[in-house]
PDB file of N, CA and C in Angstrom:
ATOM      1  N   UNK A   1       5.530  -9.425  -9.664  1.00  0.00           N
ATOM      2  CA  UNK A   1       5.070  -8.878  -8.410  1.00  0.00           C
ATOM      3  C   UNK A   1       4.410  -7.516  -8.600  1.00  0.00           C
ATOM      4  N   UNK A   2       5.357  -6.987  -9.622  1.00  0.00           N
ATOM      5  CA  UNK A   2       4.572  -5.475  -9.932  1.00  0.00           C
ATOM      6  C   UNK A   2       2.653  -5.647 -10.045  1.00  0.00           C
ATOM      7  N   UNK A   3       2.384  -6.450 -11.170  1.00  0.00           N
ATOM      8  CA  UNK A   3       1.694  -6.868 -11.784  1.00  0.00           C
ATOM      9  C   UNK A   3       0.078  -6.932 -10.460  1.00  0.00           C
ATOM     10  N   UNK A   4       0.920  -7.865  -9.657  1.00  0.00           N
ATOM     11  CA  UNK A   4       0.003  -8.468  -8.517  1.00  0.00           C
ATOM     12  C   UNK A   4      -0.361  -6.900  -7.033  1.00  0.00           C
ATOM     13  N   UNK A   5       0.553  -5.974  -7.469  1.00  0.00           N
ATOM     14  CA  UNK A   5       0.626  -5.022  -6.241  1.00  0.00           C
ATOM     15  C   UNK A   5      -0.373  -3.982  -7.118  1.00  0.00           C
ATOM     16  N   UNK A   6      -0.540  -3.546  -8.365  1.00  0.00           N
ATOM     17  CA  UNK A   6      -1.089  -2.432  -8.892  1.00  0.00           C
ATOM     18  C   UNK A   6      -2.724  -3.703  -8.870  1.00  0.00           C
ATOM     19  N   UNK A   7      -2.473  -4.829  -9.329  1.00  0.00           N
ATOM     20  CA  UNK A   7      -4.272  -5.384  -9.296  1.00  0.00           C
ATOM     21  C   UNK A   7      -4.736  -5.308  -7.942  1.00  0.00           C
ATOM     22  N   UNK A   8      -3.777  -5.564  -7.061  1.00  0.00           N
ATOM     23  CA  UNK A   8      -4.338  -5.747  -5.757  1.00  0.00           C
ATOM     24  C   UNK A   8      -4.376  -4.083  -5.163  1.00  0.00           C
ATOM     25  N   UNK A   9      -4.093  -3.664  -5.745  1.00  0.00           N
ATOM     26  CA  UNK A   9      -3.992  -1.868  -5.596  1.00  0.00           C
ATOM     27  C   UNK A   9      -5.658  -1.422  -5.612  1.00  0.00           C
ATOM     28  N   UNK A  10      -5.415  -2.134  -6.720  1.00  0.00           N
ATOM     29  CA  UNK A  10      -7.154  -1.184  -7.826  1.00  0.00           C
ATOM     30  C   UNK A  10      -8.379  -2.020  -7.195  1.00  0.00           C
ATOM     31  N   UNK A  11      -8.292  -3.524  -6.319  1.00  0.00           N
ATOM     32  CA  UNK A  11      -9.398  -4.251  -5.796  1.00  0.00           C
ATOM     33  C   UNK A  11      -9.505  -3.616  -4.376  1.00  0.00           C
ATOM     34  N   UNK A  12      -8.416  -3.663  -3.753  1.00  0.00           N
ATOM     35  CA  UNK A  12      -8.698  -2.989  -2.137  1.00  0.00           C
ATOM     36  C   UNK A  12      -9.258  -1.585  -2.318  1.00  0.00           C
ATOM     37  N   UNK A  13      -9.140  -0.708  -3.425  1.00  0.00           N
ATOM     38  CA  UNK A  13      -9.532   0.541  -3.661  1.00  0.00           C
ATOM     39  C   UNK A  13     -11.123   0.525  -3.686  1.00  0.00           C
ATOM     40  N   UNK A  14     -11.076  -0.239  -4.932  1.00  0.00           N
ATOM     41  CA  UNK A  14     -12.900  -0.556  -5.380  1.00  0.00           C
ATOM     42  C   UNK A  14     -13.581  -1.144  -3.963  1.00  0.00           C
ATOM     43  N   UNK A  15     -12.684  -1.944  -3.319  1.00  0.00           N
ATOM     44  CA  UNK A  15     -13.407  -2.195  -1.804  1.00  0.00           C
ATOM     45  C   UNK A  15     -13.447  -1.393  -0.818  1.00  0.00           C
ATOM     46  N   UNK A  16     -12.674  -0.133  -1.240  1.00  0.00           N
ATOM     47  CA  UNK A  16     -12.950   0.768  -0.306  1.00  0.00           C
ATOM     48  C   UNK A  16     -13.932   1.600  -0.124  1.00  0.00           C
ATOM     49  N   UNK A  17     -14.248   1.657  -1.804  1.00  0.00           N
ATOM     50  CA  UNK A  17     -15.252   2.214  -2.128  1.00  0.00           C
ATOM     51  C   UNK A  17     -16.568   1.822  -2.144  1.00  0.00           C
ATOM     52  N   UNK A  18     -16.800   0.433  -1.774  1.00  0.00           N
ATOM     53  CA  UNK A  18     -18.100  -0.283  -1.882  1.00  0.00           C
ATOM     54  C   UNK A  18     -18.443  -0.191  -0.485  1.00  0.00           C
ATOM     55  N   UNK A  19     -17.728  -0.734   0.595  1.00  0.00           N
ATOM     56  CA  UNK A  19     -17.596  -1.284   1.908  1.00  0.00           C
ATOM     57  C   UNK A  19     -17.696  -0.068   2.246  1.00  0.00           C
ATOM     58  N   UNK A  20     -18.732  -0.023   3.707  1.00  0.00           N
ATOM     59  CA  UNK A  20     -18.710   1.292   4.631  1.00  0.00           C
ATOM     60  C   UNK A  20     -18.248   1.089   6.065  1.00  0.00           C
ATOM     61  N   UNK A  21     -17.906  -0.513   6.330  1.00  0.00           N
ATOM     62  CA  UNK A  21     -17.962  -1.169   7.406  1.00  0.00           C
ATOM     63  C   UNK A  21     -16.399  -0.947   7.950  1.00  0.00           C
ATOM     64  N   UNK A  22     -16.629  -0.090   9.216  1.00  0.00           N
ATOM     65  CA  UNK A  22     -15.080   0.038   9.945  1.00  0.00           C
ATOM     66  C   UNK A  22     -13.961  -0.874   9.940  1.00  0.00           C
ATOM     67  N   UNK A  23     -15.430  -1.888  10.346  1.00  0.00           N
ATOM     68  CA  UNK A  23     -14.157  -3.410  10.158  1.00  0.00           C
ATOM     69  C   UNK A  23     -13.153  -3.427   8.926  1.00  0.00           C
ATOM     70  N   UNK A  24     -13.726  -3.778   7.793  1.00  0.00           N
ATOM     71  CA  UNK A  24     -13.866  -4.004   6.762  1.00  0.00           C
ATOM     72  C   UNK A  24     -12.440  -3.424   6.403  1.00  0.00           C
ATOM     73  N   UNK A  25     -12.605  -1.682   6.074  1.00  0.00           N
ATOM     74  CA  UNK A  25     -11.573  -0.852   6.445  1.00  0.00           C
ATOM     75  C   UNK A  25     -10.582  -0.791   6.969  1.00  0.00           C
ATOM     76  N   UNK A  26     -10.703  -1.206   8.151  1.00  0.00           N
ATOM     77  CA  UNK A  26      -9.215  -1.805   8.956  1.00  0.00           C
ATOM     78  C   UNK A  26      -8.804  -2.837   8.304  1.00  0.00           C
ATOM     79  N   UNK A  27      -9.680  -3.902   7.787  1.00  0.00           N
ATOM     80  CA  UNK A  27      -8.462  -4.793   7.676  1.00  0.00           C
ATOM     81  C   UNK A  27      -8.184  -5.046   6.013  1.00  0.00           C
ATOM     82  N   UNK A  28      -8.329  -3.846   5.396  1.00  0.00           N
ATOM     83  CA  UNK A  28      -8.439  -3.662   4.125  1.00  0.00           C
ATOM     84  C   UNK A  28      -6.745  -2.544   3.877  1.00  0.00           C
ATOM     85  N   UNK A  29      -6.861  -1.672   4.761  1.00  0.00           N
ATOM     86  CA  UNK A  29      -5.428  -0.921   4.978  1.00  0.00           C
ATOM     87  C   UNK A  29      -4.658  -1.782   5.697  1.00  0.00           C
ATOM     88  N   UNK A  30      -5.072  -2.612   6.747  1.00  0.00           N
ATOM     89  CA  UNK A  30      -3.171  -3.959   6.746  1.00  0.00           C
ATOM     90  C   UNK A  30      -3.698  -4.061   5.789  1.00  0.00           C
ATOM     91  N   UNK A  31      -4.246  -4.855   4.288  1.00  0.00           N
ATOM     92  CA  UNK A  31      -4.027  -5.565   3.613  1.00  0.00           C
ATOM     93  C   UNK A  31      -3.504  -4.872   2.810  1.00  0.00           C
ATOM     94  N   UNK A  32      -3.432  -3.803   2.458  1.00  0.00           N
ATOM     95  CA  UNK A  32      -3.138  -2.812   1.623  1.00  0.00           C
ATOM     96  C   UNK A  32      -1.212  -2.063   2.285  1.00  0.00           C
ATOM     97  N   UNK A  33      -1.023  -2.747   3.399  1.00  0.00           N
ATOM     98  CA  UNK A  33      -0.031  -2.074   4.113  1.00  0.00           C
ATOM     99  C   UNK A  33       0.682  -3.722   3.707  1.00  0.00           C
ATOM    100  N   UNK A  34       0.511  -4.726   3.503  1.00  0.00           N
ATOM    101  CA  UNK A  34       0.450  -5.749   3.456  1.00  0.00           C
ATOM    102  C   UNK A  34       1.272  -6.094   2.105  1.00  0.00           C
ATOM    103  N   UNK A  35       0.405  -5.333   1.395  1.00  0.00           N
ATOM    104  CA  UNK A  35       1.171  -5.452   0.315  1.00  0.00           C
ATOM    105  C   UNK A  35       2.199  -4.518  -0.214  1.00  0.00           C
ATOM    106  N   UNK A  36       2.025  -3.737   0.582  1.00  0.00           N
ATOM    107  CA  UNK A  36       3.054  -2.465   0.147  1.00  0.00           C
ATOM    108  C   UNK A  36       4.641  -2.834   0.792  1.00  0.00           C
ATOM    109  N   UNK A  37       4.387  -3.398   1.938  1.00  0.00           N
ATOM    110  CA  UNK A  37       5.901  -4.550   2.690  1.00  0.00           C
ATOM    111  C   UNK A  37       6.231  -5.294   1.387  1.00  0.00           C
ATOM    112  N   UNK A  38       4.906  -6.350   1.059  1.00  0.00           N
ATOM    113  CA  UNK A  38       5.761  -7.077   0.421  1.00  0.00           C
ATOM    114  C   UNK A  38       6.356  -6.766  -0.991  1.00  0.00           C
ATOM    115  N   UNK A  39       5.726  -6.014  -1.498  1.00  0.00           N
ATOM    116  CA  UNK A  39       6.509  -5.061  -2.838  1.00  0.00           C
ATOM    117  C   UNK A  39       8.050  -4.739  -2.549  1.00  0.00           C
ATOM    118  N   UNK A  40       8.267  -4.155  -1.385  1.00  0.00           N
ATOM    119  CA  UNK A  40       8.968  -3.630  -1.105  1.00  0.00           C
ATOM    120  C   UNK A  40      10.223  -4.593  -0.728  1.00  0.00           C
ATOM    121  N   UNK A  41      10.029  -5.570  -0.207  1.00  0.00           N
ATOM    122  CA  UNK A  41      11.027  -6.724  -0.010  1.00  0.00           C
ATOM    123  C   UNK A  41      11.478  -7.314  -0.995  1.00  0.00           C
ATOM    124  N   UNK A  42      10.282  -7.784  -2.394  1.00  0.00           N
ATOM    125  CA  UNK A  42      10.738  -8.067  -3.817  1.00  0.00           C
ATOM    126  C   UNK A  42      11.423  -7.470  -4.740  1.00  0.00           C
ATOM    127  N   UNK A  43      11.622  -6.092  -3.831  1.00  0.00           N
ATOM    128  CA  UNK A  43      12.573  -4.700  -5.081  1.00  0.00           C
ATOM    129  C   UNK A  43      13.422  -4.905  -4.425  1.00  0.00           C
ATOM    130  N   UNK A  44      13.695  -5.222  -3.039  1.00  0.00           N
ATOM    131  CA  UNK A  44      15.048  -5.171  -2.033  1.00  0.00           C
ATOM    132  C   UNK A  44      15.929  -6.789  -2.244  1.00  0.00           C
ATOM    133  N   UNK A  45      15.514  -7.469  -2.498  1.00  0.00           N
ATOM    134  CA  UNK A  45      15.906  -9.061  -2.913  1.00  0.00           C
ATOM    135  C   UNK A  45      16.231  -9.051  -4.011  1.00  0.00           C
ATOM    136  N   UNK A  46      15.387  -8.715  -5.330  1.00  0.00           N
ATOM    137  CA  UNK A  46      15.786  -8.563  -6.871  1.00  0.00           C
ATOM    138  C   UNK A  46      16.077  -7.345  -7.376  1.00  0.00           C
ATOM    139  N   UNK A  47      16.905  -6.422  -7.528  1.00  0.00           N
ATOM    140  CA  UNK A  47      17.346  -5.269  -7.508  1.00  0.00           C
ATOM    141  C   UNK A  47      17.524  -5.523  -9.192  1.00  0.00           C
ATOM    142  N   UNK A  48      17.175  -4.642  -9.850  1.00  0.00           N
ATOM    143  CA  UNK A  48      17.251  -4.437 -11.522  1.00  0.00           C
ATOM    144  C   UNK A  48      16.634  -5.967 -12.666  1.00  0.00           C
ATOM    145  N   UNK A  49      15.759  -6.116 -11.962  1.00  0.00           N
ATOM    146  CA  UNK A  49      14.521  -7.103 -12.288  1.00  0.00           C
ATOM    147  C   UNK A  49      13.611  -6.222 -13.306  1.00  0.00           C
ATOM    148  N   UNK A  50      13.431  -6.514 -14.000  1.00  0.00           N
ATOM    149  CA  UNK A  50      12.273  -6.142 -15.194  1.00  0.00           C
ATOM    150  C   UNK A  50      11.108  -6.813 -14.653  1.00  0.00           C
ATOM    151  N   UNK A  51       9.914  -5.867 -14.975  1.00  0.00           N
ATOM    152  CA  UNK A  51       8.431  -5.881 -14.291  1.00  0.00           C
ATOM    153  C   UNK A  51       7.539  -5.896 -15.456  1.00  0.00           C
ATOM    154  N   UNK A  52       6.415  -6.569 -16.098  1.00  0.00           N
ATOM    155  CA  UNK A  52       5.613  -5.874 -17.019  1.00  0.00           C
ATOM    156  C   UNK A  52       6.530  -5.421 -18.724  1.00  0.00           C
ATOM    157  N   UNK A  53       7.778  -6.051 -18.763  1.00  0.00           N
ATOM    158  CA  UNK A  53       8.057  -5.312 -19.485  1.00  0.00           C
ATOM    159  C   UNK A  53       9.044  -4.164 -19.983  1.00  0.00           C
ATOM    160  N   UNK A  54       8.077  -2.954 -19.008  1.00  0.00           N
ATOM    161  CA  UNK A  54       8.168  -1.521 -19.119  1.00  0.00           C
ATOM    162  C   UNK A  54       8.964  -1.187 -17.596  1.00  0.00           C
ATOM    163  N   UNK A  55       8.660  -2.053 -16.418  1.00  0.00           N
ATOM    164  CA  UNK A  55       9.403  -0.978 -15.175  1.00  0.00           C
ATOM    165  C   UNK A  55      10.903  -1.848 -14.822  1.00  0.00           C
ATOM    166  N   UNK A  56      11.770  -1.462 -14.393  1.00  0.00           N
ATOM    167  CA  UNK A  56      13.040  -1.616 -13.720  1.00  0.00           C
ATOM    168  C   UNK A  56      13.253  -1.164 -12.856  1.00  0.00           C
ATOM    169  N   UNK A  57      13.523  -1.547 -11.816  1.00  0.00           N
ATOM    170  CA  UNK A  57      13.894  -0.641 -10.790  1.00  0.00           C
ATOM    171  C   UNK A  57      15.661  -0.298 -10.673  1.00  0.00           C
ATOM    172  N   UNK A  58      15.798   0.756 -10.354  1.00  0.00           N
ATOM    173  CA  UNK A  58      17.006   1.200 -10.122  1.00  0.00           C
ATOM    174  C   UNK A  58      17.137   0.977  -8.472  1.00  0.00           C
ATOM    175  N   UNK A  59      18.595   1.300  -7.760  1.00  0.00           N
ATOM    176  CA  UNK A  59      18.634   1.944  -6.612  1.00  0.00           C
ATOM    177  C   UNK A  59      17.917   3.441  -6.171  1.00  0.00           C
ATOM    178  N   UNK A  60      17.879   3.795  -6.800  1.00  0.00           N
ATOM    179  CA  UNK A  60      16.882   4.911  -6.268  1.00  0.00           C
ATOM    180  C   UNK A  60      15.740   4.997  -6.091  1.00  0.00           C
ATOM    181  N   UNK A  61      14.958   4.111  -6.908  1.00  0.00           N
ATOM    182  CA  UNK A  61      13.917   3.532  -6.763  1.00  0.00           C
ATOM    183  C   UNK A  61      13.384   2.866  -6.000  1.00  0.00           C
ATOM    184  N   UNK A  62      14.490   1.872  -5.291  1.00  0.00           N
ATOM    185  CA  UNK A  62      14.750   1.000  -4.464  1.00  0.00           C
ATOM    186  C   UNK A  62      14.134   1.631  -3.026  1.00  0.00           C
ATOM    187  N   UNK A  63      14.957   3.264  -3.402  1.00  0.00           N
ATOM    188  CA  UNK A  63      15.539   3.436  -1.747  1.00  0.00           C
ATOM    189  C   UNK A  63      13.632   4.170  -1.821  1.00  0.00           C
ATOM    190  N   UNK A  64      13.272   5.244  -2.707  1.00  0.00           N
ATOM    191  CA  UNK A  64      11.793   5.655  -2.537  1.00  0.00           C
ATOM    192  C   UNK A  64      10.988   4.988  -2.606  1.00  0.00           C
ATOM    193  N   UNK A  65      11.086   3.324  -2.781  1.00  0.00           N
ATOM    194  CA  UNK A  65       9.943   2.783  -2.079  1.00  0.00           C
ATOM    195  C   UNK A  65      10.462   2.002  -0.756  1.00  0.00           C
ATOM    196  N   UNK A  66      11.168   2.280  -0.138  1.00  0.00           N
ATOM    197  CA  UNK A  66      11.843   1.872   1.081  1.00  0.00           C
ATOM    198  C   UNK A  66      11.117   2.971   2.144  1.00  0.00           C
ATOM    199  N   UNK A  67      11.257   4.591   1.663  1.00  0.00           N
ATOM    200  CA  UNK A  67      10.812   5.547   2.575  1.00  0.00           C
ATOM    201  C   UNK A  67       9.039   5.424   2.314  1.00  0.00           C
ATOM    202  N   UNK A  68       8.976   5.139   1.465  1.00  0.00           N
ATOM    203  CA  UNK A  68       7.198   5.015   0.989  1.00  0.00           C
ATOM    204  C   UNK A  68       6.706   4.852   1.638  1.00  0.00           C
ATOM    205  N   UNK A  69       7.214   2.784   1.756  1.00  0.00           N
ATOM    206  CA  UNK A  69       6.888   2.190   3.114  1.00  0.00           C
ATOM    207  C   UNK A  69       7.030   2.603   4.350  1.00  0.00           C
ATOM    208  N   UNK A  70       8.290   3.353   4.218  1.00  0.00           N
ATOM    209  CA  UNK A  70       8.470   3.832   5.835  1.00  0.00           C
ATOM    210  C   UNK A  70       7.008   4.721   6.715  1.00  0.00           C
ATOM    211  N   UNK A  71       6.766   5.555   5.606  1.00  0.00           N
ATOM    212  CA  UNK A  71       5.867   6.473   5.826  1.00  0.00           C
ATOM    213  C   UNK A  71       4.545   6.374   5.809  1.00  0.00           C
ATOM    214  N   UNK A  72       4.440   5.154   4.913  1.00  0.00           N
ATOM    215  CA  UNK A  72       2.714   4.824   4.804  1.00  0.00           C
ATOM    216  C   UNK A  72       2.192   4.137   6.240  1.00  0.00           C
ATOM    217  N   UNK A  73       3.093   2.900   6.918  1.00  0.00           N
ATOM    218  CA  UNK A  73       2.428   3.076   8.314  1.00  0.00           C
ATOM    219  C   UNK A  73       2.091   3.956   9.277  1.00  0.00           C
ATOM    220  N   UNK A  74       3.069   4.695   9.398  1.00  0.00           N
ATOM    221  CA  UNK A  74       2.571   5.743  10.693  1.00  0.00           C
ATOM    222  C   UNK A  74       1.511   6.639   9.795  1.00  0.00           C
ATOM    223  N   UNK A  75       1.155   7.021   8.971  1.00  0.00           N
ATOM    224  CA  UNK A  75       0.179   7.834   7.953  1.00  0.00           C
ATOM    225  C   UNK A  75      -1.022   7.030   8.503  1.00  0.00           C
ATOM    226  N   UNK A  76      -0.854   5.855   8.311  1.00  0.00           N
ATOM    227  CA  UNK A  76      -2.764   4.865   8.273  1.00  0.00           C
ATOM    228  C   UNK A  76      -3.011   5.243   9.818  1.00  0.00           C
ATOM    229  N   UNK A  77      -1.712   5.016  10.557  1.00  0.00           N
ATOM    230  CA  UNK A  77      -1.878   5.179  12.057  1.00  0.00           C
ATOM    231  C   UNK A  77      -2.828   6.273  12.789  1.00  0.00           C
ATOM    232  N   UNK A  78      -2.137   7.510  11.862  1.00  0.00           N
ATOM    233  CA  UNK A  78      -2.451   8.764  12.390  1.00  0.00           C
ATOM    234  C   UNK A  78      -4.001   8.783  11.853  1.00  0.00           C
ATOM    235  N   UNK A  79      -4.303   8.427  10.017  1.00  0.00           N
ATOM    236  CA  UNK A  79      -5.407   8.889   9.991  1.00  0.00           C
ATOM    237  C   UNK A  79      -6.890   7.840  10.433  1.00  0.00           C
ATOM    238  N   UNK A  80      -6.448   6.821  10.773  1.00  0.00           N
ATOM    239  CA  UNK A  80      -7.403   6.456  12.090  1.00  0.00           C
ATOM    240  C   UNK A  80      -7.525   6.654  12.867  1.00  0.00           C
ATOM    241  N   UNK A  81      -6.671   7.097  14.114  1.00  0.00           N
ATOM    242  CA  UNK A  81      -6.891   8.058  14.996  1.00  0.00           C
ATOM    243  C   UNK A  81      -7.771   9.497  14.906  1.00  0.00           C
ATOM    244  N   UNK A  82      -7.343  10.588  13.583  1.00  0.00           N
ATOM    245  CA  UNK A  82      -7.613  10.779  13.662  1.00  0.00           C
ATOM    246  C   UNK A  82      -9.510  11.174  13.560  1.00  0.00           C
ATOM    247  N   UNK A  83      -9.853  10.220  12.558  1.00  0.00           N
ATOM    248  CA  UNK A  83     -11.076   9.858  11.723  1.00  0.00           C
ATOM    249  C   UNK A  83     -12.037   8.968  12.976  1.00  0.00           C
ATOM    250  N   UNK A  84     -11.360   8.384  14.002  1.00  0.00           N
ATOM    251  CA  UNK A  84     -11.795   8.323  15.284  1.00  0.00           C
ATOM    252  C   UNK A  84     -12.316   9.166  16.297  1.00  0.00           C
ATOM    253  N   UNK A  85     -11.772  10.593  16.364  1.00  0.00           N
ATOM    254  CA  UNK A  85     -11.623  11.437  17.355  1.00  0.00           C
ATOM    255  C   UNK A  85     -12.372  12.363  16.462  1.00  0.00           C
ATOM    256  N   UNK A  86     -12.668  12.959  14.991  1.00  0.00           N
ATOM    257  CA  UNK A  86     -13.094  13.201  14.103  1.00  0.00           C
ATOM    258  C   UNK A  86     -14.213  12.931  13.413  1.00  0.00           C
ATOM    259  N   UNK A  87     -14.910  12.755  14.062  1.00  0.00           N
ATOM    260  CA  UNK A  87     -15.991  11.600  12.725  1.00  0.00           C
ATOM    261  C   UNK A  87     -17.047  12.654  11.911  1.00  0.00           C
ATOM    262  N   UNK A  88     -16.949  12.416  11.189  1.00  0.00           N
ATOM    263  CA  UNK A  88     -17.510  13.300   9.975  1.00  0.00           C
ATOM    264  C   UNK A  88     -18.818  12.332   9.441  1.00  0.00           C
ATOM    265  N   UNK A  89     -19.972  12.852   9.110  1.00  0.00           N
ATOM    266  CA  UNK A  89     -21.527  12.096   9.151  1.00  0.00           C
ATOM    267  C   UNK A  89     -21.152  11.792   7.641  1.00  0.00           C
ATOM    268  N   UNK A  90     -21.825  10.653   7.324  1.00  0.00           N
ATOM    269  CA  UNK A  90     -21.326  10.430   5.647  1.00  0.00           C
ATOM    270  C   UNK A  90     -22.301  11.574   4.532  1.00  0.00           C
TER     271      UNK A  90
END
């Protein structure tokens, strides 16, 4: 899962960077919020699972990508709003 969240990390990125289209954008952060849930449910279900190898997650690990998630929705929330009310010329 690790594997699939850092590729799908680095493609929604490069699409962020290609794409100028609002749409696009929106539904590129759910997808990106999308996957950050489901990461987060696969560390909460398999707790000390080996990833790649190299990562393990601990409980503590567990719990900072628990608040991650917590925090990355209301974050996308705010900065569309504010980038709405804001608009800056490219």
């Amino acid at each position: 899962m690790l594997a699939v969240y850092l590729s799908g990390s680095l493609v929604i990125s490069l699409l962020f960077y290609l794409l100028r289209n609002q749409a696009a954008r929106l539904l590129l952060s759910f997808a990106f919020g999308g996957l950050q849930v489901a990461l987060t449910a696969f560390e909460l279900t398999r707790p000390d699972t080996r990833q790649l190898e190299f990562f393990t997650s601990d409980a503590l690990a567990v719990i900072f990508l628990t608040v991650l998630t917590l925090v990355t929705i209301p974050a996308f929330y705010h900065s569309f709003l504010y980038f709405k009310y804001h608009p800056y010329p490219p």
